[in-house]
PDB file of N, CA and C in Angstrom:
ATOM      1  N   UNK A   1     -86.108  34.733  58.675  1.00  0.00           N
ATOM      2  CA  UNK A   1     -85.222  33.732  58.131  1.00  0.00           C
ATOM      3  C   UNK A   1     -83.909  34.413  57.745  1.00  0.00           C
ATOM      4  N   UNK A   2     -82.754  33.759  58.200  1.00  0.00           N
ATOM      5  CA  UNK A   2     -81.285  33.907  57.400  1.00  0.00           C
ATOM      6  C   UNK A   2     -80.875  33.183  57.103  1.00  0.00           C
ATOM      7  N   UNK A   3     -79.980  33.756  56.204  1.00  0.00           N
ATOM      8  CA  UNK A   3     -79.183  32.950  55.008  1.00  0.00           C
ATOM      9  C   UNK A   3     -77.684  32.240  55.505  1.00  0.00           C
ATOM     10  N   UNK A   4     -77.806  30.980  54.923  1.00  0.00           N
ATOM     11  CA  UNK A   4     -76.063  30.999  55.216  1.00  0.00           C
ATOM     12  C   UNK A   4     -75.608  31.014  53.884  1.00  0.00           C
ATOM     13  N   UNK A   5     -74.339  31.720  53.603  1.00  0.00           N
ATOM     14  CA  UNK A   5     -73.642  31.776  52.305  1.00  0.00           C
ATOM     15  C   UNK A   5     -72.261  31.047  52.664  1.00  0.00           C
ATOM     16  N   UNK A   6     -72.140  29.891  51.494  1.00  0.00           N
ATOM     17  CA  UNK A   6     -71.435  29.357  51.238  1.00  0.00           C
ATOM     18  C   UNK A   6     -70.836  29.049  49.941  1.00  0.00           C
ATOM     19  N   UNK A   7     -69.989  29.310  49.509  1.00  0.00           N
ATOM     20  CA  UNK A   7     -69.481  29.422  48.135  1.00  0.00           C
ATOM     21  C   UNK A   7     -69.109  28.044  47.621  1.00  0.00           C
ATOM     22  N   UNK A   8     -68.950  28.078  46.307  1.00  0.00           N
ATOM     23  CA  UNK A   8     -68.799  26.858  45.415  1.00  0.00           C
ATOM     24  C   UNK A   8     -67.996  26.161  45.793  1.00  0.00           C
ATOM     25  N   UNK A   9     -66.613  26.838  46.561  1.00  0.00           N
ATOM     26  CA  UNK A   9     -65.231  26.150  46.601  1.00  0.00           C
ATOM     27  C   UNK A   9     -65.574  25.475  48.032  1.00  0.00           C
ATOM     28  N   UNK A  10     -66.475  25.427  48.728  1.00  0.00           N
ATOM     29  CA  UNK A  10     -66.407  25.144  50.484  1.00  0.00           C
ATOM     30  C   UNK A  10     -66.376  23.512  50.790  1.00  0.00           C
ATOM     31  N   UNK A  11     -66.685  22.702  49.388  1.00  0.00           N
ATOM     32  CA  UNK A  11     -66.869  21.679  50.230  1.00  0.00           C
ATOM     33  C   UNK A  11     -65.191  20.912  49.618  1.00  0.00           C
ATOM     34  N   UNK A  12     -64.616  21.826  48.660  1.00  0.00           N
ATOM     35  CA  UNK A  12     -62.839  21.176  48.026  1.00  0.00           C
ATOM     36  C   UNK A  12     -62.068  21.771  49.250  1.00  0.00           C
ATOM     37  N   UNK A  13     -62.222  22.792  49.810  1.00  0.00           N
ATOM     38  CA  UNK A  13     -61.261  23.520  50.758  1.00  0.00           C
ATOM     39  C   UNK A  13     -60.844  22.398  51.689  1.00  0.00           C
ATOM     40  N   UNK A  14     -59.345  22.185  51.573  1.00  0.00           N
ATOM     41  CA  UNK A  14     -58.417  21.656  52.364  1.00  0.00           C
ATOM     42  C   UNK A  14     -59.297  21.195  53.605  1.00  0.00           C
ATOM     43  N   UNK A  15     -59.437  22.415  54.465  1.00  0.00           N
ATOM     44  CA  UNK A  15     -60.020  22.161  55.484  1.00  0.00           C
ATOM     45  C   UNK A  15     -61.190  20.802  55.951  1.00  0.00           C
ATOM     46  N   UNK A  16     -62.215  21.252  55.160  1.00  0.00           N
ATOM     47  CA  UNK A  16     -63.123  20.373  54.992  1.00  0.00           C
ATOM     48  C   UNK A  16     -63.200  19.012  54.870  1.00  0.00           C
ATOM     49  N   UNK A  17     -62.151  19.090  53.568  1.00  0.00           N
ATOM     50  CA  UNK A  17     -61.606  17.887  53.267  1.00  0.00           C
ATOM     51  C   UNK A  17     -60.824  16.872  53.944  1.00  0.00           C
ATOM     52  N   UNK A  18     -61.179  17.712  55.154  1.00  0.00           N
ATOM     53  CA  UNK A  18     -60.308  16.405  56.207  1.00  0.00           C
ATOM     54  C   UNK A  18     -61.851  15.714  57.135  1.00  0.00           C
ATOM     55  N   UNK A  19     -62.649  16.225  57.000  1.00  0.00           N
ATOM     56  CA  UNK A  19     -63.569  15.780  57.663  1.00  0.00           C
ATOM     57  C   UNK A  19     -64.215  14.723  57.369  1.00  0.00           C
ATOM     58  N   UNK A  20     -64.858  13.588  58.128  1.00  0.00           N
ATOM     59  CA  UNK A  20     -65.614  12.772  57.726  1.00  0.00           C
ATOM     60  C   UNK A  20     -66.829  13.073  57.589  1.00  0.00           C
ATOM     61  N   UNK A  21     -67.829  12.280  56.875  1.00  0.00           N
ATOM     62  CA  UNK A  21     -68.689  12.757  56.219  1.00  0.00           C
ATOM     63  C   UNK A  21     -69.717  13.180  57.270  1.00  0.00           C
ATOM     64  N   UNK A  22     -69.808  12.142  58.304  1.00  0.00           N
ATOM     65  CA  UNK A  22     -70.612  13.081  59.779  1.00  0.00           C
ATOM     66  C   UNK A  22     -70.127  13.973  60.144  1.00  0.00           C
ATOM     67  N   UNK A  23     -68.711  14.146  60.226  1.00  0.00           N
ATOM     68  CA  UNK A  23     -68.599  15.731  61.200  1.00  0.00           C
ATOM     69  C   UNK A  23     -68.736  16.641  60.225  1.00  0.00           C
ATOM     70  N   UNK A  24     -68.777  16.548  58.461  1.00  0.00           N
ATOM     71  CA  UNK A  24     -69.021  17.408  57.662  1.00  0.00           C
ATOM     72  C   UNK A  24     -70.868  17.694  57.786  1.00  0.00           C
ATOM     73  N   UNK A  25     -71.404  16.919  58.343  1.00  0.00           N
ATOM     74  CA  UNK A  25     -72.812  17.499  58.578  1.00  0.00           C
ATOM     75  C   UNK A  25     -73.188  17.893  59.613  1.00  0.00           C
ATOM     76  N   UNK A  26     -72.284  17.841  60.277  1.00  0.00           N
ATOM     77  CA  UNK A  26     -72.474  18.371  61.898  1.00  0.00           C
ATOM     78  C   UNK A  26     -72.130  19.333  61.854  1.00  0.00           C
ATOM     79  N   UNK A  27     -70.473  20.092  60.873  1.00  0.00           N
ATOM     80  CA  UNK A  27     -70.273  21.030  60.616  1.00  0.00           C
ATOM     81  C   UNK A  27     -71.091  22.418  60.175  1.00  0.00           C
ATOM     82  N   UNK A  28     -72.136  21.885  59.092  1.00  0.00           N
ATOM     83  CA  UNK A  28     -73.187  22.441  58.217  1.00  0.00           C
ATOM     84  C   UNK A  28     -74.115  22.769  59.216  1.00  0.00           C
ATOM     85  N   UNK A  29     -74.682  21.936  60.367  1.00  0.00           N
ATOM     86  CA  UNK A  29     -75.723  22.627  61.084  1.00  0.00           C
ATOM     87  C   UNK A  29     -75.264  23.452  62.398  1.00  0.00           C
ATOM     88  N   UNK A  30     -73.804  23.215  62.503  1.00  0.00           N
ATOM     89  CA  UNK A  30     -73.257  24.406  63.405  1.00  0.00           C
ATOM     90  C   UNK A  30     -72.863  26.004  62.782  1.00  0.00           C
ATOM     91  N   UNK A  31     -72.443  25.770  60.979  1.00  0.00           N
ATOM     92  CA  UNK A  31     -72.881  27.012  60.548  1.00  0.00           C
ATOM     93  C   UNK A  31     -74.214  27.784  60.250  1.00  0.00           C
ATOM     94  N   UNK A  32     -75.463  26.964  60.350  1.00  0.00           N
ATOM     95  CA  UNK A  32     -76.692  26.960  59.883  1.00  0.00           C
ATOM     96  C   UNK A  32     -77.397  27.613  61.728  1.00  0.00           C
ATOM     97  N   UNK A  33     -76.594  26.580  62.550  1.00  0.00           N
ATOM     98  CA  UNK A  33     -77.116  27.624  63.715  1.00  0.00           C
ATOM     99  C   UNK A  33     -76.720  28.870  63.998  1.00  0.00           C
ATOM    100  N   UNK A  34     -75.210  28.427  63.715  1.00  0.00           N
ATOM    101  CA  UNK A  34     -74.719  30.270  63.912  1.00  0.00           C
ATOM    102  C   UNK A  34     -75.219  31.503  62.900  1.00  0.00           C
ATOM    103  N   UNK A  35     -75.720  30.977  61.749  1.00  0.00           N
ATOM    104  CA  UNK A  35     -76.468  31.917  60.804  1.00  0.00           C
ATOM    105  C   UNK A  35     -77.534  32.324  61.184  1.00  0.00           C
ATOM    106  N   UNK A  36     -78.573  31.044  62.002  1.00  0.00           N
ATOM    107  CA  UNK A  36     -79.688  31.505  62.000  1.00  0.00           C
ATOM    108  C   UNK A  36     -79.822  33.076  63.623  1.00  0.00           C
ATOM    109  N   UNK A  37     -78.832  32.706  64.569  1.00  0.00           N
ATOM    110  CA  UNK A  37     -78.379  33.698  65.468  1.00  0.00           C
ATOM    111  C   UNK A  37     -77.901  34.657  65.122  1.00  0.00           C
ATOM    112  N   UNK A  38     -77.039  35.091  64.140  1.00  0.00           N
ATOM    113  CA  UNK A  38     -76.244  35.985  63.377  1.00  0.00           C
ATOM    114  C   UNK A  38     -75.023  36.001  64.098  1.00  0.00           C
ATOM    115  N   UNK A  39     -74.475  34.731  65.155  1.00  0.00           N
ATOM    116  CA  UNK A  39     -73.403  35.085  65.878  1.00  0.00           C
ATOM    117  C   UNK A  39     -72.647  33.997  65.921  1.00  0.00           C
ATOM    118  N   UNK A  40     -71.529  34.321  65.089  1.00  0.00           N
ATOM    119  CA  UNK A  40     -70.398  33.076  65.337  1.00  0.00           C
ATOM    120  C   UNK A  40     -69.852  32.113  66.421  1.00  0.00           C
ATOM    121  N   UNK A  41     -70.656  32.636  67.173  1.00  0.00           N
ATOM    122  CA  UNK A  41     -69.877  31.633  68.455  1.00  0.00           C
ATOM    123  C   UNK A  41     -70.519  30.251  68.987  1.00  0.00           C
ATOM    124  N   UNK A  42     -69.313  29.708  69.357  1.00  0.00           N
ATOM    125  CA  UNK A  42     -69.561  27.795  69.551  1.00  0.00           C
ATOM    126  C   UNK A  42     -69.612  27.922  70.994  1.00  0.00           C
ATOM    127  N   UNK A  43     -70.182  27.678  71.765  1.00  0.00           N
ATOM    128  CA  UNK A  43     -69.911  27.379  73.227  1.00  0.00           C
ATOM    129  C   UNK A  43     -71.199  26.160  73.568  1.00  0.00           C
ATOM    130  N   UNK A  44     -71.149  26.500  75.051  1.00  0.00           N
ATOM    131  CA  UNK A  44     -71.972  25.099  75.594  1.00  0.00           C
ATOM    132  C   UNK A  44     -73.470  25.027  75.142  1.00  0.00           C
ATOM    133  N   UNK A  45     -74.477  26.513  74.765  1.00  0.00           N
ATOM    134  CA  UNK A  45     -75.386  26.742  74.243  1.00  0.00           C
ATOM    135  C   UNK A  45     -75.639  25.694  72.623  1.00  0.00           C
ATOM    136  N   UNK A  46     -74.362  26.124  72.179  1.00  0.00           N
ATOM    137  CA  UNK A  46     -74.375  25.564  70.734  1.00  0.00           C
ATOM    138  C   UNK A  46     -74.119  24.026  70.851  1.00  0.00           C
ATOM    139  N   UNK A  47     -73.630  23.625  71.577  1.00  0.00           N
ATOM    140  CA  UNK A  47     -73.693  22.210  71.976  1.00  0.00           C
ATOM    141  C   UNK A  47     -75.134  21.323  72.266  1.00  0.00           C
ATOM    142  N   UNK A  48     -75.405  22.470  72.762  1.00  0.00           N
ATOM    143  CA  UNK A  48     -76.893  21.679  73.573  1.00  0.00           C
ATOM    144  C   UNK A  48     -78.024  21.732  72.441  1.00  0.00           C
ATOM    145  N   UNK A  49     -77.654  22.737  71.524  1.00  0.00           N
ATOM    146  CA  UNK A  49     -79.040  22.541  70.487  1.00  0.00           C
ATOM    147  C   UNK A  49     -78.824  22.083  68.736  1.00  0.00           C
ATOM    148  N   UNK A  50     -77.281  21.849  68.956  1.00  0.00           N
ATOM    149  CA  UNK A  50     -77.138  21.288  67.170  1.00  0.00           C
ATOM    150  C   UNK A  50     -76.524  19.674  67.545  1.00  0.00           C
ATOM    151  N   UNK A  51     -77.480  18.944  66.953  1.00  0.00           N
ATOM    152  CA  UNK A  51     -77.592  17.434  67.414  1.00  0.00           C
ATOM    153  C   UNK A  51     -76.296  16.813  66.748  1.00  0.00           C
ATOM    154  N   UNK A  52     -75.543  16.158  67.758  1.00  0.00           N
ATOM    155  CA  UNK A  52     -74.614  15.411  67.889  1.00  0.00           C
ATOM    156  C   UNK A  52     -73.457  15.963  68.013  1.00  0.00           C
ATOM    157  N   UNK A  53     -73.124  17.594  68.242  1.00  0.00           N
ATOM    158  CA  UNK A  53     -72.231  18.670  68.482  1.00  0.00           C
ATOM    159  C   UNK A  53     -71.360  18.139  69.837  1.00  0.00           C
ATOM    160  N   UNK A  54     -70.350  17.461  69.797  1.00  0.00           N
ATOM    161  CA  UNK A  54     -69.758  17.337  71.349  1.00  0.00           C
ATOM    162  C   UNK A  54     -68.420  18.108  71.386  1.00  0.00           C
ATOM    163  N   UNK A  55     -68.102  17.850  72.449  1.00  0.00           N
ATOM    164  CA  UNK A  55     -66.591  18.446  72.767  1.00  0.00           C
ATOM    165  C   UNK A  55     -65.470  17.805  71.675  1.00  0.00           C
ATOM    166  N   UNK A  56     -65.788  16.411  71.861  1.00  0.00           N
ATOM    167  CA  UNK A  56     -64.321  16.254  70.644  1.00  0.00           C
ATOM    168  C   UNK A  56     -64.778  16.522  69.633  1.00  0.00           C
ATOM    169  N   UNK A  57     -65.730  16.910  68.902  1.00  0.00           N
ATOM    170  CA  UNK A  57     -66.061  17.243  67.464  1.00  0.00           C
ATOM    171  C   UNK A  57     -65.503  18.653  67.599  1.00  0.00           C
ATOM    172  N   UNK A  58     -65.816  19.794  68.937  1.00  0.00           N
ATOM    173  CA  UNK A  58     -65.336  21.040  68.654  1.00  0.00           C
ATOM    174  C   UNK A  58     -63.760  21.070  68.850  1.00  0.00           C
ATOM    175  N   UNK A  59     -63.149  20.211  69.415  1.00  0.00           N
ATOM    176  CA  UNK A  59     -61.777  20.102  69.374  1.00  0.00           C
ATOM    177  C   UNK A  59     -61.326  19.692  68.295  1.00  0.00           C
ATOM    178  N   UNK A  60     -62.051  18.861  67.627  1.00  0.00           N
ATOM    179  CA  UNK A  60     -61.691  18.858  66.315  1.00  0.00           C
ATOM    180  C   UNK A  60     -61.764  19.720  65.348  1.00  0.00           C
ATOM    181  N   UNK A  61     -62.922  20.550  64.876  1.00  0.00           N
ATOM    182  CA  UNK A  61     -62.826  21.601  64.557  1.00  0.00           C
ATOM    183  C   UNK A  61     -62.191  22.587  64.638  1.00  0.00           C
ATOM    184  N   UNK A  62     -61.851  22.783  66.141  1.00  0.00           N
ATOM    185  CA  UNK A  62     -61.001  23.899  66.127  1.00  0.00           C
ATOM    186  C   UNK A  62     -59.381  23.215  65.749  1.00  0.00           C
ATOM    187  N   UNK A  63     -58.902  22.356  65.988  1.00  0.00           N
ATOM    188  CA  UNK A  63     -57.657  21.596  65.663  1.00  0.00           C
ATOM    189  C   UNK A  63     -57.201  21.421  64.138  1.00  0.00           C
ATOM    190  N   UNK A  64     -58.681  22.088  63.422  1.00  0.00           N
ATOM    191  CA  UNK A  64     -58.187  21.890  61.779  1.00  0.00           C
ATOM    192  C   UNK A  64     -58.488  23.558  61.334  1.00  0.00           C
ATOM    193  N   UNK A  65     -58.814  24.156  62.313  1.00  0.00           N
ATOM    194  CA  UNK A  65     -58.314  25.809  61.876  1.00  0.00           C
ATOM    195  C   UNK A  65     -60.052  26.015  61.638  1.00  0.00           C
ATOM    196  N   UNK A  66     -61.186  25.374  62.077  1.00  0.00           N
ATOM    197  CA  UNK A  66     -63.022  26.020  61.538  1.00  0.00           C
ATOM    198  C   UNK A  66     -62.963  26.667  62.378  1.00  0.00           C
ATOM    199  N   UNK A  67     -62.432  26.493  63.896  1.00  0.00           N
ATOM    200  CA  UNK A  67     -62.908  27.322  64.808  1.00  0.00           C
ATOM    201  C   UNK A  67     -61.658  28.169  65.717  1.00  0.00           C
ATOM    202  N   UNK A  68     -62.017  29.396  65.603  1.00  0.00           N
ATOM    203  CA  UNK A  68     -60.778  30.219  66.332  1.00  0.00           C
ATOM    204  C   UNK A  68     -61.115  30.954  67.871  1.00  0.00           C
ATOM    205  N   UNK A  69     -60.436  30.987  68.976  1.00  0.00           N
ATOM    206  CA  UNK A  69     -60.328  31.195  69.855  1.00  0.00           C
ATOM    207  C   UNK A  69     -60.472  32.457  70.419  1.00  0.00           C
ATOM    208  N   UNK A  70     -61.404  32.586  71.232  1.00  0.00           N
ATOM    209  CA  UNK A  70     -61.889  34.586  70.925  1.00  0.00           C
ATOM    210  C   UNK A  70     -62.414  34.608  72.439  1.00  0.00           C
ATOM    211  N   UNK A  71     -61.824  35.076  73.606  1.00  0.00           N
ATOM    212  CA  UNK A  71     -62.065  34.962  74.661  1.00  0.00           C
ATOM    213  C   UNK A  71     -61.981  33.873  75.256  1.00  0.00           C
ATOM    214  N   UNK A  72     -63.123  33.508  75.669  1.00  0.00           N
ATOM    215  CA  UNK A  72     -63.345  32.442  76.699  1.00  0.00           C
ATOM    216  C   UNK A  72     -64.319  31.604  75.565  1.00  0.00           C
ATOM    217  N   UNK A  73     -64.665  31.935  74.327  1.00  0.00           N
ATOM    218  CA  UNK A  73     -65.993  31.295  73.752  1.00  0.00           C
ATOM    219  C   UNK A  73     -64.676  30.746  72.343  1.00  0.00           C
ATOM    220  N   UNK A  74     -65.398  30.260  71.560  1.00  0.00           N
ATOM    221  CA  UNK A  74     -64.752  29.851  70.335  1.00  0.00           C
ATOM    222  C   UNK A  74     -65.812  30.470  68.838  1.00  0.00           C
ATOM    223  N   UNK A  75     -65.315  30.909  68.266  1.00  0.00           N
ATOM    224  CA  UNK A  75     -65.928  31.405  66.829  1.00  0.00           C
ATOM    225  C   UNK A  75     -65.125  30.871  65.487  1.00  0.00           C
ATOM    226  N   UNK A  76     -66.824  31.117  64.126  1.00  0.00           N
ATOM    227  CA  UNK A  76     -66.179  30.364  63.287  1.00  0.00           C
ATOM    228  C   UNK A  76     -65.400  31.340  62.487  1.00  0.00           C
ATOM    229  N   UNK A  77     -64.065  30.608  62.337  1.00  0.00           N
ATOM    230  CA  UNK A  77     -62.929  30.889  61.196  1.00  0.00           C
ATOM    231  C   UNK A  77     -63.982  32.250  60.524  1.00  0.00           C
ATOM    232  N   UNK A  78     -63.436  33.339  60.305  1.00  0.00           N
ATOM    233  CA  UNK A  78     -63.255  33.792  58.855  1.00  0.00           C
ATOM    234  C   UNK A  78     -64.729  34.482  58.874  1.00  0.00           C
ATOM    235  N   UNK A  79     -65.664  34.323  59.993  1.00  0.00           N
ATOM    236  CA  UNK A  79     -66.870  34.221  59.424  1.00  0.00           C
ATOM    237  C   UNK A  79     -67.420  35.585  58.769  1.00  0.00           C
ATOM    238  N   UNK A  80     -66.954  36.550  59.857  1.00  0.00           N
ATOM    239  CA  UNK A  80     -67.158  37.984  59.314  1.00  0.00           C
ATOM    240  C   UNK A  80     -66.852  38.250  57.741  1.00  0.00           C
ATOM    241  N   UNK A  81     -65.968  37.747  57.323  1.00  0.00           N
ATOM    242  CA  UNK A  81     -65.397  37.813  56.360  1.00  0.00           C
ATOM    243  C   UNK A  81     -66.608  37.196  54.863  1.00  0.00           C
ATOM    244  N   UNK A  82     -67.139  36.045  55.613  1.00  0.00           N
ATOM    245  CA  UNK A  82     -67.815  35.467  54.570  1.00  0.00           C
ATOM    246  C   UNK A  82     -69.328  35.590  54.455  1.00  0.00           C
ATOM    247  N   UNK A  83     -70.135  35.952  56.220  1.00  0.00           N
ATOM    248  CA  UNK A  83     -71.284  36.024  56.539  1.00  0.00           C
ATOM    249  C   UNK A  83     -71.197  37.443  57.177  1.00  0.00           C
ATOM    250  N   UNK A  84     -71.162  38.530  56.397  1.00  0.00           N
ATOM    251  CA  UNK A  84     -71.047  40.352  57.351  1.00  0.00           C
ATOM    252  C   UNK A  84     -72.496  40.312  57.617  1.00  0.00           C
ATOM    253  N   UNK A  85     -72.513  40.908  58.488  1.00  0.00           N
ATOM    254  CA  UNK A  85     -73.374  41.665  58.863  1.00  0.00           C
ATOM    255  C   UNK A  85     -74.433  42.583  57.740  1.00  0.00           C
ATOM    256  N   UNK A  86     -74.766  42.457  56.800  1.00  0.00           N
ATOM    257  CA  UNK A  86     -75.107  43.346  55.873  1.00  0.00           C
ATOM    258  C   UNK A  86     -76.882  43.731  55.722  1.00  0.00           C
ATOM    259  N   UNK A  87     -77.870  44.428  56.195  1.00  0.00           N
ATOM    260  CA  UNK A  87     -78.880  44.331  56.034  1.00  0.00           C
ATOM    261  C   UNK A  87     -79.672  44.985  54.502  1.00  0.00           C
ATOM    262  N   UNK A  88     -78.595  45.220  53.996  1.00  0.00           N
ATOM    263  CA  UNK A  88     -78.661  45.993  52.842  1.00  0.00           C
ATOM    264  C   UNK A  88     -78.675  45.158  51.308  1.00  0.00           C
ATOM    265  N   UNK A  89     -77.976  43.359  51.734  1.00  0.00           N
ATOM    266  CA  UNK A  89     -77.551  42.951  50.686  1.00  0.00           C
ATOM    267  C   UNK A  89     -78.996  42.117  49.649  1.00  0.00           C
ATOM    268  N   UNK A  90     -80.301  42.099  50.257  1.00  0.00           N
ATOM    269  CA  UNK A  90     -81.164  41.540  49.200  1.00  0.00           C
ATOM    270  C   UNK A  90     -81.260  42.917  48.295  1.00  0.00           C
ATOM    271  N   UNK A  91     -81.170  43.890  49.211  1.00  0.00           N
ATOM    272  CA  UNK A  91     -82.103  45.093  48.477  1.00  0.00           C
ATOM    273  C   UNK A  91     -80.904  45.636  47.443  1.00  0.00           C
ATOM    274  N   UNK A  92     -79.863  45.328  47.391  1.00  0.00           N
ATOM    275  CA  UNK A  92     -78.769  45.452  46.300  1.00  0.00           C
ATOM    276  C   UNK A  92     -78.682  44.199  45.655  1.00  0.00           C
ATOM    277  N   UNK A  93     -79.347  43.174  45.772  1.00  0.00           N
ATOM    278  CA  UNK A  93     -79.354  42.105  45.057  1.00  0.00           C
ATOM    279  C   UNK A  93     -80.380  42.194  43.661  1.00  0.00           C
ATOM    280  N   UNK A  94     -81.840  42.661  44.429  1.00  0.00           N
ATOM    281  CA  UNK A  94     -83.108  42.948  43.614  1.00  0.00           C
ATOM    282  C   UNK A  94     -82.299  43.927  42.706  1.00  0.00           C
ATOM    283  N   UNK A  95     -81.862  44.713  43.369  1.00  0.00           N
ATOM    284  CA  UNK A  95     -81.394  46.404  42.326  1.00  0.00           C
ATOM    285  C   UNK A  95     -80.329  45.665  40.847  1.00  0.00           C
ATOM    286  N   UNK A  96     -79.485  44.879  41.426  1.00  0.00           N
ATOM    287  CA  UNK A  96     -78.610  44.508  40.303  1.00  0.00           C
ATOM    288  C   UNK A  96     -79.646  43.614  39.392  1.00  0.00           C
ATOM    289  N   UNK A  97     -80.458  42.580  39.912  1.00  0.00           N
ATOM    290  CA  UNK A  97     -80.801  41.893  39.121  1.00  0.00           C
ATOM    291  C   UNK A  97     -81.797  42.626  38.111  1.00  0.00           C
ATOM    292  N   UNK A  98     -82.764  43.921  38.822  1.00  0.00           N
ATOM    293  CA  UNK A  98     -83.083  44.645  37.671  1.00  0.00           C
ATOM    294  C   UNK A  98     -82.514  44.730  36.769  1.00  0.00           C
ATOM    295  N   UNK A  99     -80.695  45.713  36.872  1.00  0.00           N
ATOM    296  CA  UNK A  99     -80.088  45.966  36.132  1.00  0.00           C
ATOM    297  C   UNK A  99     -79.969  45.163  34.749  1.00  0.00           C
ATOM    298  N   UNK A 100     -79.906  43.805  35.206  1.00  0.00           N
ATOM    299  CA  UNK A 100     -79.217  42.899  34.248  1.00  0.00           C
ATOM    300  C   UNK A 100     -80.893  42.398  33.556  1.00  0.00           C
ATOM    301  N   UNK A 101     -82.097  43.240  33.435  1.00  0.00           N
ATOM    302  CA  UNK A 101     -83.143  42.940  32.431  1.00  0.00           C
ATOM    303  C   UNK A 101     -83.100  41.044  32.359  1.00  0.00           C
ATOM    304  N   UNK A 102     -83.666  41.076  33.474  1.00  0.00           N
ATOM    305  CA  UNK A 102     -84.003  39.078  33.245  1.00  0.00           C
ATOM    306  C   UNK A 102     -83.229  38.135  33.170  1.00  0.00           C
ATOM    307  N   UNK A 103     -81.918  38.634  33.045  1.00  0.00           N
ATOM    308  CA  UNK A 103     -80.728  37.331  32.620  1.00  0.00           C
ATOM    309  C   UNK A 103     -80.430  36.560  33.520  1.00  0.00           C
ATOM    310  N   UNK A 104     -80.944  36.864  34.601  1.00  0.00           N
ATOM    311  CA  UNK A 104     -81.169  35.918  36.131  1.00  0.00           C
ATOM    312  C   UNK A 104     -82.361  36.051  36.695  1.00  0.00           C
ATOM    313  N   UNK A 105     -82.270  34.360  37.422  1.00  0.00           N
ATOM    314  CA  UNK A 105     -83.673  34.815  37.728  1.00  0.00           C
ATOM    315  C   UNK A 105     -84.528  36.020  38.440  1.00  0.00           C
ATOM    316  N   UNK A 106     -85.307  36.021  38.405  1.00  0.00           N
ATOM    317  CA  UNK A 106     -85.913  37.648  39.187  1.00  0.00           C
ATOM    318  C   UNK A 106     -86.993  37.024  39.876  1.00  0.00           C
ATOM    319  N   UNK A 107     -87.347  37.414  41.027  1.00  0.00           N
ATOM    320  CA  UNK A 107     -88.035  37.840  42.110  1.00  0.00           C
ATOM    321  C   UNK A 107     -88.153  36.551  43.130  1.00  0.00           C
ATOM    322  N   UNK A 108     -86.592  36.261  43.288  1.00  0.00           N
ATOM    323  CA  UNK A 108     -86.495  35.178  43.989  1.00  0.00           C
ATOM    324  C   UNK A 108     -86.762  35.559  45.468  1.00  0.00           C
ATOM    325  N   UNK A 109     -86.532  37.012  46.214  1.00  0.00           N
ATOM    326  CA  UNK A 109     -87.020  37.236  47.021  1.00  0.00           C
ATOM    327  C   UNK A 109     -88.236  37.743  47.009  1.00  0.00           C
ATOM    328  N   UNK A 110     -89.236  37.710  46.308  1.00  0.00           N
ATOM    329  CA  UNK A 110     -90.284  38.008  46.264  1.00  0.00           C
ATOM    330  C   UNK A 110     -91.200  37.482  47.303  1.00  0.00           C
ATOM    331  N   UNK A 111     -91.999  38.640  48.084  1.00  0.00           N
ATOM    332  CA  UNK A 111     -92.937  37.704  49.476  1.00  0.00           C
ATOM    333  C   UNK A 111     -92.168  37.547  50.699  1.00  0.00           C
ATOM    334  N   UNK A 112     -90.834  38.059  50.649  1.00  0.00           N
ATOM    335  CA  UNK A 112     -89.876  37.781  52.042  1.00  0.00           C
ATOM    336  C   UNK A 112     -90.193  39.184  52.259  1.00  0.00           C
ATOM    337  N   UNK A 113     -90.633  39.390  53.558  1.00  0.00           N
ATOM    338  CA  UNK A 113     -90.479  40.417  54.086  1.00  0.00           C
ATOM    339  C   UNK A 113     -88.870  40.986  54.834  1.00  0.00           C
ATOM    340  N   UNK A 114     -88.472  42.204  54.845  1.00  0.00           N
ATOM    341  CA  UNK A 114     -87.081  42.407  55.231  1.00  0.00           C
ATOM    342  C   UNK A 114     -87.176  43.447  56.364  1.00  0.00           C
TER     343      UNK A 114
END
């Protein structure tokens, strides 16, 4: 299983905020597929398996700045930036939350194998 991380501010961001409330859920399971792949990219694959994904939805997307132009394929905005690559980050998650003696919850990854 992977994670998608999305921060507090994602659903006020300008961007978003132009979307209607379907392409804002169509949006969510085209980041949710590209998370679960670990690979930002939109093409005809990603079409065919996140339900109701068409061409004018990705023209739309890309026309409000989600999706940027990277070869011949299209990827999401920013993503590196927000979803790295990191295989390191539960096991620095557990470590801090030790740190902080209980003040969050603890052993939320507990039973996930990594």
């Amino acid at each position: 299983m992977t994670w998608l991380r999305i921060d507090d501010g994602f659903a006020a961001h300008p961007k978003i905020g132009k979307l209607s409330d379907r392409d804002f859920r169509i949006w969510v399971r085209v980041l949710c597929h590209c998370a679960r792949y670990e690979d930002p990219t939109v093409d005809e694959a990603t079409m065919g398996e996140v339900k109701d994904l068409t061409e004018a939805r990705v023209a739309r997307y890309t026309e409000l700045g989600l999706l940027d132009p990277s070869g011949a394929a299209l990827e999401i905005h920013d993503w590196v930036k927000y979803l790295p690559k990191d295989k390191t980050s539960a096991e620095r998650q557990a470590n801090w939350r030790a740190r902080r003696n209980g003040r969050v919850t603890a052993n939320v990854t507990e039973g996930i194998e990594f």
